[in-house]
C-alpha atoms as a PDB file:
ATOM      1  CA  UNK A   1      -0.733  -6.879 -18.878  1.00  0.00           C
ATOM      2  CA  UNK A   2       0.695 -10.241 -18.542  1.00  0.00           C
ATOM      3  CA  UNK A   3      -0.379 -12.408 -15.317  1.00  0.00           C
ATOM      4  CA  UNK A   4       2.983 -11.588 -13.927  1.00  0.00           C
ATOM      5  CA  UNK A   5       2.765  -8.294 -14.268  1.00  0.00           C
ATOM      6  CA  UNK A   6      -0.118  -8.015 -12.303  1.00  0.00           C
ATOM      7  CA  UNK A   7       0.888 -10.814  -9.444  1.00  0.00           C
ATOM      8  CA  UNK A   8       3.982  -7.904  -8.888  1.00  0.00           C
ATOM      9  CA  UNK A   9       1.834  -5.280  -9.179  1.00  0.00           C
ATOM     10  CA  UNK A  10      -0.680  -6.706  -6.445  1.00  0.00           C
ATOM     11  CA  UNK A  11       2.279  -7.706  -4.111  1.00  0.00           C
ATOM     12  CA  UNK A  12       3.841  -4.083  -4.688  1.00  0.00           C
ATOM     13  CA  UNK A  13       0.519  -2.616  -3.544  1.00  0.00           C
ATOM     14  CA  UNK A  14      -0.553  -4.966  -0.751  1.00  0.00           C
ATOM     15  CA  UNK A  15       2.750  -3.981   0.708  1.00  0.00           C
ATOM     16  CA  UNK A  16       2.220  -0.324   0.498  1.00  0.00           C
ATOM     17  CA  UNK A  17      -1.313  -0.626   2.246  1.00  0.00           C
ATOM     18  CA  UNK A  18       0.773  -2.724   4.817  1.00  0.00           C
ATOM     19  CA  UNK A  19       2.980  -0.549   5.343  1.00  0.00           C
ATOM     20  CA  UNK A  20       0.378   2.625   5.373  1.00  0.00           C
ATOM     21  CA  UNK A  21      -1.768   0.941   7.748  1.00  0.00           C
ATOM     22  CA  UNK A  22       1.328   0.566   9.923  1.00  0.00           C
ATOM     23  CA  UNK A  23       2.339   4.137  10.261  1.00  0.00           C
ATOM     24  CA  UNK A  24      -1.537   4.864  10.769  1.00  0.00           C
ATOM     25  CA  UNK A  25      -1.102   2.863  13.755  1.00  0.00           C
ATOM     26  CA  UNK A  26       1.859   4.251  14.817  1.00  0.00           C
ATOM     27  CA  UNK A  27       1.091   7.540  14.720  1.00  0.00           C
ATOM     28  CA  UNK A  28       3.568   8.544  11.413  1.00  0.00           C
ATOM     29  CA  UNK A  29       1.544   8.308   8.765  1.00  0.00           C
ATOM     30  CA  UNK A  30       1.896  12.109   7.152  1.00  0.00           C
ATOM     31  CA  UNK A  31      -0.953  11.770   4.964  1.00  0.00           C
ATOM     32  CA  UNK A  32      -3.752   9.658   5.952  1.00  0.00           C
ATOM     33  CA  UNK A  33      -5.492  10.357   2.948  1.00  0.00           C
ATOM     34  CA  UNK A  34      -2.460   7.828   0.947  1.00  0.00           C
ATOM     35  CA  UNK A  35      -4.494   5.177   2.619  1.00  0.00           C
ATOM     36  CA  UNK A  36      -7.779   5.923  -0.240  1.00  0.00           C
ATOM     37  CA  UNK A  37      -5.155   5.806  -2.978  1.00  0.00           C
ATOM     38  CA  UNK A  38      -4.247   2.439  -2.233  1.00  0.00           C
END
C-alpha cells in the first residue's frame, strides 16, 4: 500500500474506535466485543 493509503486507512479506523468508545460510554454500543476488532 501506498503511504496514502494507509494515512486514510488509520484515520478511517481511529474514527471507528472513536466512535465505539463513545457508544461504550453511552450505553449504545450493541456489541462491545467491535471494540477488540478495532
Amino acid at each position: 500500500m501506498e503511504q496514502e493509503e494507509l494515512r486514510l486507512q488509520l484515520n478511517e479506523l481511529k474514527n471507528e474506535l472513536f466512535n465505539l468508545r463513545f457508544q461504550l460510554a453511552t450505553g449504545q454500543l450493541e456489541n462491545p466485543l467491535k471494540l477488540k476488532g478495532v
